[in-house]
Protein backbone atom coordinates (compact mmCIF):
# COMPACT_ATOMS: atom_id res chain seq x y z
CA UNK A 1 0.00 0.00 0.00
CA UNK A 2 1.24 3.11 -1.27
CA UNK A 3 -1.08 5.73 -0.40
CA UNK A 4 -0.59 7.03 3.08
CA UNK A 5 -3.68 7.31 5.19
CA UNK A 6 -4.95 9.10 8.20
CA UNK A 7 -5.31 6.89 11.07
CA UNK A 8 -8.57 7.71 13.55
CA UNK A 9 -6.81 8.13 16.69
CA UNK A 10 -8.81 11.60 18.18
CA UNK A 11 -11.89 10.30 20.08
CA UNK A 12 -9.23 7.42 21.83
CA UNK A 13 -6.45 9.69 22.61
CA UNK A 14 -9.17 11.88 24.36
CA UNK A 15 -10.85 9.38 26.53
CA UNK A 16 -7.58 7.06 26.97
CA UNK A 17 -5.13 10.00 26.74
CA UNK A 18 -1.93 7.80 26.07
CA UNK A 19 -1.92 4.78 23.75
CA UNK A 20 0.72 1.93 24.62
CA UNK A 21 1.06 -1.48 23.07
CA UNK A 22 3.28 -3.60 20.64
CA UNK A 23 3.63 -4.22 17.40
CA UNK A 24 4.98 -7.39 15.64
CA UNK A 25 6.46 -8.44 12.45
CA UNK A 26 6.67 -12.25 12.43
CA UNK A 27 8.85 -12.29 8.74
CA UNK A 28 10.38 -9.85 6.95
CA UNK A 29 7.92 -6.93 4.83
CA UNK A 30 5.99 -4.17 5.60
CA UNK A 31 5.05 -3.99 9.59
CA UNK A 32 3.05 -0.44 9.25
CA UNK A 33 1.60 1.06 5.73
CA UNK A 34 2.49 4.84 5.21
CA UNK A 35 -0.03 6.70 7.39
CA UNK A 36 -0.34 9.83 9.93
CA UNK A 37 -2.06 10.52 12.47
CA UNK A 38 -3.05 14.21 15.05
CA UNK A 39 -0.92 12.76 17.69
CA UNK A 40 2.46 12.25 18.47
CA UNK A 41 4.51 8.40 18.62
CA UNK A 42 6.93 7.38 20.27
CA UNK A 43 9.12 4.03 19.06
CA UNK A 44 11.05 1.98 20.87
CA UNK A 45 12.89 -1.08 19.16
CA UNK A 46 12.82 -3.91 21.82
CA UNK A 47 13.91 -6.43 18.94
CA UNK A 48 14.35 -6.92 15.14
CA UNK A 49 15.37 -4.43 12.62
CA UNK A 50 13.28 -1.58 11.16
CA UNK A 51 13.78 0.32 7.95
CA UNK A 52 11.76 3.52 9.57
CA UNK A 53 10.27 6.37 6.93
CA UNK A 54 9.29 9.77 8.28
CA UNK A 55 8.24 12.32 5.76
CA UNK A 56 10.88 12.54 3.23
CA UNK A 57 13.47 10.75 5.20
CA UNK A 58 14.63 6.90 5.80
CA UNK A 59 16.15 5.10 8.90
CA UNK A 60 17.43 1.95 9.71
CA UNK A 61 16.37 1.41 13.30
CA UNK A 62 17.74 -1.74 15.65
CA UNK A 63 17.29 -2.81 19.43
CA UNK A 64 17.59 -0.06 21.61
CA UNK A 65 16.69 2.67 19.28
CA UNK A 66 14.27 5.10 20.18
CA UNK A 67 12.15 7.64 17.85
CA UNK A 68 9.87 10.57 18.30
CA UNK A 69 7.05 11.70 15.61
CA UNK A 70 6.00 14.23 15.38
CA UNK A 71 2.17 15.04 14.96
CA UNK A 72 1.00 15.23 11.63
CA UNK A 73 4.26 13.40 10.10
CA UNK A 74 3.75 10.97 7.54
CA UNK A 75 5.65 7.49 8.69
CA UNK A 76 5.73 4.49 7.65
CA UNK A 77 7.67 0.80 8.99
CA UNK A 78 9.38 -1.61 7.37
CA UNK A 79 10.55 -5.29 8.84
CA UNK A 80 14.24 -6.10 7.72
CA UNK A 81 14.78 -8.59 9.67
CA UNK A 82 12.24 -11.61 11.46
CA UNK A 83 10.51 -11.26 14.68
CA UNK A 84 10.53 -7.81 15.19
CA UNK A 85 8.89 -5.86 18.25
CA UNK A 86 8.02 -2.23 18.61
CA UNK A 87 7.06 -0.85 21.59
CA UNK A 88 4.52 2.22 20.47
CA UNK A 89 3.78 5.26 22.85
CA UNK A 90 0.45 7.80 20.64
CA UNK A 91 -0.61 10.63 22.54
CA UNK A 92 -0.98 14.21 22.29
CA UNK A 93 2.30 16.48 22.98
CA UNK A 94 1.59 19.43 24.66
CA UNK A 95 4.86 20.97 23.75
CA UNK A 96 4.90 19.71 20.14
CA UNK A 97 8.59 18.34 19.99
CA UNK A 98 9.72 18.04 16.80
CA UNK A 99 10.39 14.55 15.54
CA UNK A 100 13.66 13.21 17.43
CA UNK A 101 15.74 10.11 17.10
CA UNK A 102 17.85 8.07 19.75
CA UNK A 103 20.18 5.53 19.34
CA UNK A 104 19.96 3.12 21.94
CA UNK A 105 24.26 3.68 22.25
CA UNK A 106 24.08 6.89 23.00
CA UNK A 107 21.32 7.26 25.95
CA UNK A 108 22.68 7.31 29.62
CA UNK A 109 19.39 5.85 30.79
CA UNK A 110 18.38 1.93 30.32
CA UNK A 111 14.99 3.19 28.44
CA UNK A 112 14.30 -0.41 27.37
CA UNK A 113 13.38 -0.92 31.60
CA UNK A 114 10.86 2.34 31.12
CA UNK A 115 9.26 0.99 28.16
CA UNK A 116 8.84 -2.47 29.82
CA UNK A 117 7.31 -0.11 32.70
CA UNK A 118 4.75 1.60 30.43
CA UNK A 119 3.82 -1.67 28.78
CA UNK A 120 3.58 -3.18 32.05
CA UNK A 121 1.18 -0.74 33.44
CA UNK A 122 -1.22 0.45 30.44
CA UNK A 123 -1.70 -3.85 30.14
CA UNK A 124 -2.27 -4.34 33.67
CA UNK A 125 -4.83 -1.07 34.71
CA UNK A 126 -3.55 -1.24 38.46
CA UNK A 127 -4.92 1.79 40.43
CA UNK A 128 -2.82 5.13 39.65
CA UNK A 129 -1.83 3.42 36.47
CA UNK A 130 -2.89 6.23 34.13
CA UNK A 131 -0.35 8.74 36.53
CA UNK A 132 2.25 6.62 36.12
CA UNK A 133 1.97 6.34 32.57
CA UNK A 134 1.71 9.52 32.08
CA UNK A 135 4.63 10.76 34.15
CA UNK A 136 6.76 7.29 32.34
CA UNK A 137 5.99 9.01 29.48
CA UNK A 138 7.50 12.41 30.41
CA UNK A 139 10.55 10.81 31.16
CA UNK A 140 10.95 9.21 28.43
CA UNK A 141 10.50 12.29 26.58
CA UNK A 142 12.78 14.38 28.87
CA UNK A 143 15.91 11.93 27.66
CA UNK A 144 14.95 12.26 24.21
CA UNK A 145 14.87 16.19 24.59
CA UNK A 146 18.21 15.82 26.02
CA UNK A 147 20.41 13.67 23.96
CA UNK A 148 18.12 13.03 21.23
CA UNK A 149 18.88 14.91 17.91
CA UNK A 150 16.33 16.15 14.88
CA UNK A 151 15.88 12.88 12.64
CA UNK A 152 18.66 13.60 9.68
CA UNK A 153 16.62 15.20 6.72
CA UNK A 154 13.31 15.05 8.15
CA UNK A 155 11.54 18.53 7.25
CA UNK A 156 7.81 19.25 8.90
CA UNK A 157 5.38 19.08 6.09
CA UNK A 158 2.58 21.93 6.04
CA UNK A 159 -0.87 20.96 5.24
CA UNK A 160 -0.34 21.99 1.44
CA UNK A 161 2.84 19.53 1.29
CA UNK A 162 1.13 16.79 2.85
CA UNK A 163 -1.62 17.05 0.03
CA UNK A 164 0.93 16.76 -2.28
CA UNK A 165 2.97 13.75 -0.96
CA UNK A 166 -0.18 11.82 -0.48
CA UNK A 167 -1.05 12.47 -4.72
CA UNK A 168 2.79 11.64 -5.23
CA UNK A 169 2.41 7.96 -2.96
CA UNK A 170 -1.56 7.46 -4.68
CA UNK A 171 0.15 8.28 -8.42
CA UNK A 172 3.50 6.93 -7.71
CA UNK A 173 2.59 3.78 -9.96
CA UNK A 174 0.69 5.89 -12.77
CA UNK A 175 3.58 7.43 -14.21
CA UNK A 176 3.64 11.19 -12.41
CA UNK A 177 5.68 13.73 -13.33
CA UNK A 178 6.39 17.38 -12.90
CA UNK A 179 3.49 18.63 -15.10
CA UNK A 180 0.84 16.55 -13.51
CA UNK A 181 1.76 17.07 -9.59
CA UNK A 182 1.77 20.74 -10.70
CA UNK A 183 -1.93 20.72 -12.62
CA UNK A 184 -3.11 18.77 -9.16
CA UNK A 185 -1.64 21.95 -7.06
CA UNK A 186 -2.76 24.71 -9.20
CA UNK A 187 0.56 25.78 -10.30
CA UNK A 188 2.71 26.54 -12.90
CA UNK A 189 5.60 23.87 -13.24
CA UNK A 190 8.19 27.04 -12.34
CA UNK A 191 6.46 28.01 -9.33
CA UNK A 192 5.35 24.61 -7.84
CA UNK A 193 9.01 23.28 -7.97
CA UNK A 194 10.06 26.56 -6.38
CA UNK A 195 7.23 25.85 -3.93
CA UNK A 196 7.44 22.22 -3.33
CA UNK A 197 11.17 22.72 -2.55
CA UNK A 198 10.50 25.85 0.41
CA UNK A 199 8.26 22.87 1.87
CA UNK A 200 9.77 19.85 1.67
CA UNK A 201 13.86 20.92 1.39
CA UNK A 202 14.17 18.74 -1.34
CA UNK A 203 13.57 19.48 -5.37
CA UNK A 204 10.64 17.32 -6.83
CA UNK A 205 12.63 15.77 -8.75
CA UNK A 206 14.40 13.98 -5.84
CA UNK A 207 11.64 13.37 -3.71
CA UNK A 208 9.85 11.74 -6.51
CA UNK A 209 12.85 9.39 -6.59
CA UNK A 210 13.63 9.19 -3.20
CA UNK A 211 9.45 7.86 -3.33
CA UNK A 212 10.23 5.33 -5.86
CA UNK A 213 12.95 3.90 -4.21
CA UNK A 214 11.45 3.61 -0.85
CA UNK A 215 8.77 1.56 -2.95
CA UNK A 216 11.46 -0.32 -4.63
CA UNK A 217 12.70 -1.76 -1.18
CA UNK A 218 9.61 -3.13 -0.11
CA UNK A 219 8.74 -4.75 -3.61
CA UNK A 220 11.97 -6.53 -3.19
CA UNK A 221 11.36 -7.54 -0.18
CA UNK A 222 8.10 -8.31 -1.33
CA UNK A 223 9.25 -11.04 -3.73
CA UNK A 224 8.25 -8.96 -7.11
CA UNK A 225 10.83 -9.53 -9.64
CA UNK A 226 12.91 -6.36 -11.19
CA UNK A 227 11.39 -6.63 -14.57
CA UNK A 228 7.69 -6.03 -12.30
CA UNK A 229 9.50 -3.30 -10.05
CA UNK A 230 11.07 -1.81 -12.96
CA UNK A 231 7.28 -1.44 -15.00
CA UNK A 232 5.38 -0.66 -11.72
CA UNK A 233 7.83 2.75 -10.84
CA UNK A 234 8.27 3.82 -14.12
CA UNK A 235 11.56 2.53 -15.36
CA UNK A 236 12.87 2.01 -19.03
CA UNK A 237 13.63 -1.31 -17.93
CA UNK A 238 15.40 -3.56 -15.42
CA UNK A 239 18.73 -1.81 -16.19
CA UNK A 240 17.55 1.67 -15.33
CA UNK A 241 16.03 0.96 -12.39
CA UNK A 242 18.90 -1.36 -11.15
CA UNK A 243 21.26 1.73 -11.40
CA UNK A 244 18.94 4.14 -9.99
CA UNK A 245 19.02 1.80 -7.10
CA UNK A 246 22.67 1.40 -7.31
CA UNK A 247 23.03 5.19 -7.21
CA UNK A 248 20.64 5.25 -4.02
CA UNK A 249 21.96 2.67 -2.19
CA UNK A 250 25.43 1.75 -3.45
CA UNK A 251 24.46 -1.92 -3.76
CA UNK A 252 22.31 -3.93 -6.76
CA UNK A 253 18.81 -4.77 -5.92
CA UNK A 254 20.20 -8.68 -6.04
CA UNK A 255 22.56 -7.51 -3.30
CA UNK A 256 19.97 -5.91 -1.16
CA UNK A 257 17.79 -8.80 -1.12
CA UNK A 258 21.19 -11.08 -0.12
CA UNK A 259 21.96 -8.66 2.65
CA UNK A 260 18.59 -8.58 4.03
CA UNK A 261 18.55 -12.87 4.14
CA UNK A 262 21.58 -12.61 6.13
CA UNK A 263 19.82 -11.10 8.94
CA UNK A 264 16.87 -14.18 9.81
CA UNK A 265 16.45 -13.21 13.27
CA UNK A 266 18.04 -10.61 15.63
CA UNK A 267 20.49 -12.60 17.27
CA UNK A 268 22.47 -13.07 14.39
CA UNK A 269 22.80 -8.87 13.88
């Protein structure tokens, strides 16, 4: 599924106010479809590894890693590796922090015994729970506002941008280009590439590719064959596309697919 989606999370954030359970990728493939939501997440890799999208940016993500999104952002997960668990925090930011990323190396604080802690007592519903949660939650925040950093690349998309990323993911297999994103904004091709790029930092010409590439991965992991990838995004053929993803990833789509075998379960990371 390429077309992100809005995910209905208002009327349970207000009555529940914070949102805390797993998710699980059994084999390898997409964990999470491209969505958003009007509430913040908060990611915490118990196990596994995660290709992670946010907006316009990618991110390989292993045990220990932690990630912020910000509300509104467009994100989107991807299982690399088997059996992979993802401890998920949605809830609404009162300070809306920007979306923040980090690495389970570089916190001081063992954040995968405060996770445990908030899955432990949003299961369980013991009395005070929702304080404890909520104040769990803070903390976990507080370290990410303190050695967390901005996730590399990732620009806040406005309202207008968002419209036009979701046409770019719903026409990404129906041959866009320039000329059509820009008829579906209401611009001239001059000023909506001058536009999109103020919005998104990068040049539509980029993000279109960086799109198509992103869609590339999980087709591959997928199973589709190249000749299938290649006709799906838009390629001449298999030989275009496999050095477009050579160029993007320094490696051939065969080699991608061989690297991501190597990796069956987390132990062997």
């Amino acid at each position: 599924m390429l077309l992100s989606y809005r995910e209905p999370l208002d009327s349970l954030i207000a009555q529940k106010e914070v949102l805390v359970f797993i998710n699980r990728c059994q084999n390898q493939g997409l964990m999470c479809p491209d969505h958003w939501h009007s509430c913040s997440e908060l990611l915490f890799i118990f196990g596994g590894c995660v290709e992670q999208t946010v907006n316009s940016t990618s991110k390989t993500l292993s045990a220990g890693d932690t990630l912020l999104i910000s509300s509104g952002d467009i994100h989107g997960t991807l299982a690399l590796t088997e059996d992979c668990y993802v401890g998920v925090v949605q809830f609404q930011d009162q300070e809306s922090h920007p979306s923040l990323l980090l690495p389970g190396e570089e916190s001081e604080e063992d954040l995968s015994a405060l996770f445990t802690r908030l899955l432990e007592e949003s299961t369980l519903c013991r009395p005070g729970h929702r304080l404890i949660v909520r104040g769990l939650l803070l903390e976990a925040l507080g370290f990410l506002e303190r050695w967390g950093t901005p996730l590399p690349g990732c620009v806040p998309l406005s309202a207008e941008a968002l419209k036009w990323e979701e046409y770019i993911r719903e026409h990404l297999l129906d041959g866009i280009s320039l000329s059509s994103a820009a008829a579906f904004a209401g611009y001239s091709e001059s000023h909506f590439s001058r536009r999109f790029q103020q919005l998104t930092g990068m040049s539509f010409r980029s993000y279109l590719e960086e799109a198509r590439m992103n869609a590339a991965r999980k087709m591959l992991l997928e199973g589709l064959s190249l000749w299938e990838i290649s006709q799906a995004l838009g390629y001449d053929g298999i030989s275009s596309f496999s050095r477009a993803f050579k160029r993007k990833f320094h490696q051939t789509p065969g080699q991608y697919q061989a690297a991501q075998q190597m990796h069956k379960t987390p132990q062997e990371m």
